[in-house]
N, C-alpha and C. Protein backbone atom coordinates (compact mmCIF):
# COMPACT_ATOMS: atom_id res chain seq x y z
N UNK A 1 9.44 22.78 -7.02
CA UNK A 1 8.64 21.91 -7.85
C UNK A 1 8.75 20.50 -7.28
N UNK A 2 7.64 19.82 -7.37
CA UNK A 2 7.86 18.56 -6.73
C UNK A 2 8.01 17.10 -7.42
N UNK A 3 8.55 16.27 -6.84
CA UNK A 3 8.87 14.76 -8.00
C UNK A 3 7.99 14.66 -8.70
N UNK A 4 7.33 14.46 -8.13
CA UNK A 4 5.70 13.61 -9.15
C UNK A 4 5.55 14.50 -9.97
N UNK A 5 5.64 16.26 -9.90
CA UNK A 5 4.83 16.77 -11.54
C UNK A 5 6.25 16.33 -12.60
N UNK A 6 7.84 16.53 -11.65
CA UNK A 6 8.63 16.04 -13.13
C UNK A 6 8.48 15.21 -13.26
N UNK A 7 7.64 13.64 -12.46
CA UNK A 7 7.76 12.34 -13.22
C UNK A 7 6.62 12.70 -14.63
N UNK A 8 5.62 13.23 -13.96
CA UNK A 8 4.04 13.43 -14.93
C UNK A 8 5.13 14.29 -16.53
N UNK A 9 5.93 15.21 -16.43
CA UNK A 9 6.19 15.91 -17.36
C UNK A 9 7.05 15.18 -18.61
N UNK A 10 7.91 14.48 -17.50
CA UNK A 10 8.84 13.69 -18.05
C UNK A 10 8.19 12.84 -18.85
N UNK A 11 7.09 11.99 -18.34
CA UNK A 11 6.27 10.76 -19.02
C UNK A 11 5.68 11.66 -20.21
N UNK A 12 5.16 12.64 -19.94
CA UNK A 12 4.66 13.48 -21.32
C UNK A 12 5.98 13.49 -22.31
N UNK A 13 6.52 13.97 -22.16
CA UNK A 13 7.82 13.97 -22.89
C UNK A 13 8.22 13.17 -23.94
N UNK A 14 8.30 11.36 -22.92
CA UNK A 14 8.37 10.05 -23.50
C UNK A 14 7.96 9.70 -24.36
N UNK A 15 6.35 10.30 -23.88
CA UNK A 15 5.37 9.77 -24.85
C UNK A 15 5.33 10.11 -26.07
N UNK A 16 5.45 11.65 -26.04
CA UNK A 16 5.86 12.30 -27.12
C UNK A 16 7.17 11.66 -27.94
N UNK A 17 7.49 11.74 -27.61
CA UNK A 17 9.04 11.10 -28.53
C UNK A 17 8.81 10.06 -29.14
N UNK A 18 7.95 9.26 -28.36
CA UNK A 18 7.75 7.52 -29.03
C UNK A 18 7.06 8.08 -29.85
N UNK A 19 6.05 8.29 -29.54
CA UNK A 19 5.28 8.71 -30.86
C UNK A 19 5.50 9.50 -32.52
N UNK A 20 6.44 10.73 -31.58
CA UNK A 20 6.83 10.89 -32.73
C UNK A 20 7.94 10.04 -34.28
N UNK A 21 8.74 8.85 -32.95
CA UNK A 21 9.41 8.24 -33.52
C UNK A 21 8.95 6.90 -34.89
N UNK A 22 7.76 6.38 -33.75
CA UNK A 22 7.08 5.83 -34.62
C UNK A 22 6.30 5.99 -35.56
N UNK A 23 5.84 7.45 -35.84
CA UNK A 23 5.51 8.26 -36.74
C UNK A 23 6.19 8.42 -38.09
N UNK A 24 7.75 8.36 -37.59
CA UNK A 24 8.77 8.70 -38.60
C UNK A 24 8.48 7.39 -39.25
N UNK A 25 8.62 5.85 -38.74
CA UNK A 25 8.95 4.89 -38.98
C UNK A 25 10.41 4.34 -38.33
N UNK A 26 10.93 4.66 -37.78
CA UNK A 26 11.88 4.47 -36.56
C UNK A 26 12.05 3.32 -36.07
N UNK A 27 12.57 1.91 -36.24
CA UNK A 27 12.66 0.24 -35.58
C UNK A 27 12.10 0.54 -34.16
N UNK A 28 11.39 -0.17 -33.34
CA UNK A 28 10.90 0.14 -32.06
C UNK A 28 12.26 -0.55 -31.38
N UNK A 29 13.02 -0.99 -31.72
CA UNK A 29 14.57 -1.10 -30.65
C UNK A 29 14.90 0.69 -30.32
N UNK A 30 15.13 0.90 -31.43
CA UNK A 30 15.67 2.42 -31.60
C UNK A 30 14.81 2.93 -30.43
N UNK A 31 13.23 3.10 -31.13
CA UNK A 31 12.13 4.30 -29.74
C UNK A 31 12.78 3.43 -28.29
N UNK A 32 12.70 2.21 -28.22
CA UNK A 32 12.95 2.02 -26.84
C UNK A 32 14.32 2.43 -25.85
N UNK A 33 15.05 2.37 -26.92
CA UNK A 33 16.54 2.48 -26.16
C UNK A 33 16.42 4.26 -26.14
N UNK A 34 16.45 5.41 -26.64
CA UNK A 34 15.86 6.40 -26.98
C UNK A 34 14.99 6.55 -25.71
N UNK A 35 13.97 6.22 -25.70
CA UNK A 35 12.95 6.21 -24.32
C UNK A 35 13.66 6.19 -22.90
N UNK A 36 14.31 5.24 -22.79
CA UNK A 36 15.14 4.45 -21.39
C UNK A 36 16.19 5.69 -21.05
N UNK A 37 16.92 6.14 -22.21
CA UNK A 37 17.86 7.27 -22.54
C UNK A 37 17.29 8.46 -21.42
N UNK A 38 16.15 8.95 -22.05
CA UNK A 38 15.44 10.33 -21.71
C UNK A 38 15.26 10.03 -20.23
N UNK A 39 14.23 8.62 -20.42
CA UNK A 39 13.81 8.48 -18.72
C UNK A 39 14.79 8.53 -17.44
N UNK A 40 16.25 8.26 -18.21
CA UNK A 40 17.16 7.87 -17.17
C UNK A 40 17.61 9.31 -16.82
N UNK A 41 17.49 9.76 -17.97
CA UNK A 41 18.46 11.51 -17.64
C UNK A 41 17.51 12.10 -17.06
N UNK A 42 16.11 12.10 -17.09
CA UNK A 42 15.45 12.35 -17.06
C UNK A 42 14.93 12.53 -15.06
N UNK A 43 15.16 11.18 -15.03
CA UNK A 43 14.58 11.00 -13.60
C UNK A 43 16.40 11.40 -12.56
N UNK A 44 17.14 11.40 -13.32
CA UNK A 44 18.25 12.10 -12.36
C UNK A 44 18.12 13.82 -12.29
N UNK A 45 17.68 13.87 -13.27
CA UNK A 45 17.67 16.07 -13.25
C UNK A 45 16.70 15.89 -11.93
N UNK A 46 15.66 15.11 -12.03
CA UNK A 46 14.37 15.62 -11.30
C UNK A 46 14.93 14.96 -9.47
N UNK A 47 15.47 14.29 -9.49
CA UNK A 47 15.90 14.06 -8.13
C UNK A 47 16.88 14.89 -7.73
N UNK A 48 17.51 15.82 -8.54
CA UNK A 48 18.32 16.38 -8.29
C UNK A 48 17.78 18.01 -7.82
N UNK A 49 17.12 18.13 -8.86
CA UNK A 49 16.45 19.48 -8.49
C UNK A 49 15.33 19.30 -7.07
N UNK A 50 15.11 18.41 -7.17
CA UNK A 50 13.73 18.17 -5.61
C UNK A 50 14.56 17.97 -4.97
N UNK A 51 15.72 17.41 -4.58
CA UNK A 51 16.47 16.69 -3.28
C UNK A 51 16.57 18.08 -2.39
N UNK A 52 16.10 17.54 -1.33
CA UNK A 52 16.45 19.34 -0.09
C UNK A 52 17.56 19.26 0.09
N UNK A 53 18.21 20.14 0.54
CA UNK A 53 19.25 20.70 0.58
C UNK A 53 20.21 19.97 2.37
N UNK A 54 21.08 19.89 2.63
CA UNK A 54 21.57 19.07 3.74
C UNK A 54 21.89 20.24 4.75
């Protein structure tokens, strides 16, 4: 699988979450720190799983 569809999946993801957060009524400190959270874990799985092998 390649970076860019987990960045595209990941950003779906995000989006989803904010949304749903702000949905709840959720302080937007909270969705953001929450957001940064996912993106960070987020963009290490995916470099991890794409990185070729040595």
């Amino acid at each position: 699988m390649s970076f860019a569809l987990f960045l595209i999946g990941l950003t779906l993801v995000v989006i989803g979450i904010a949304w749903a957060m702000v949905t709840a009524g959720i302080p937007t400190l909270y969705i953001g720190i929450t957001c940064l959270i996912v993106l960070g874990a987020g963009i290490m799985a995916a470099v991890s799983k794409t990185r070729t092998k040595d």
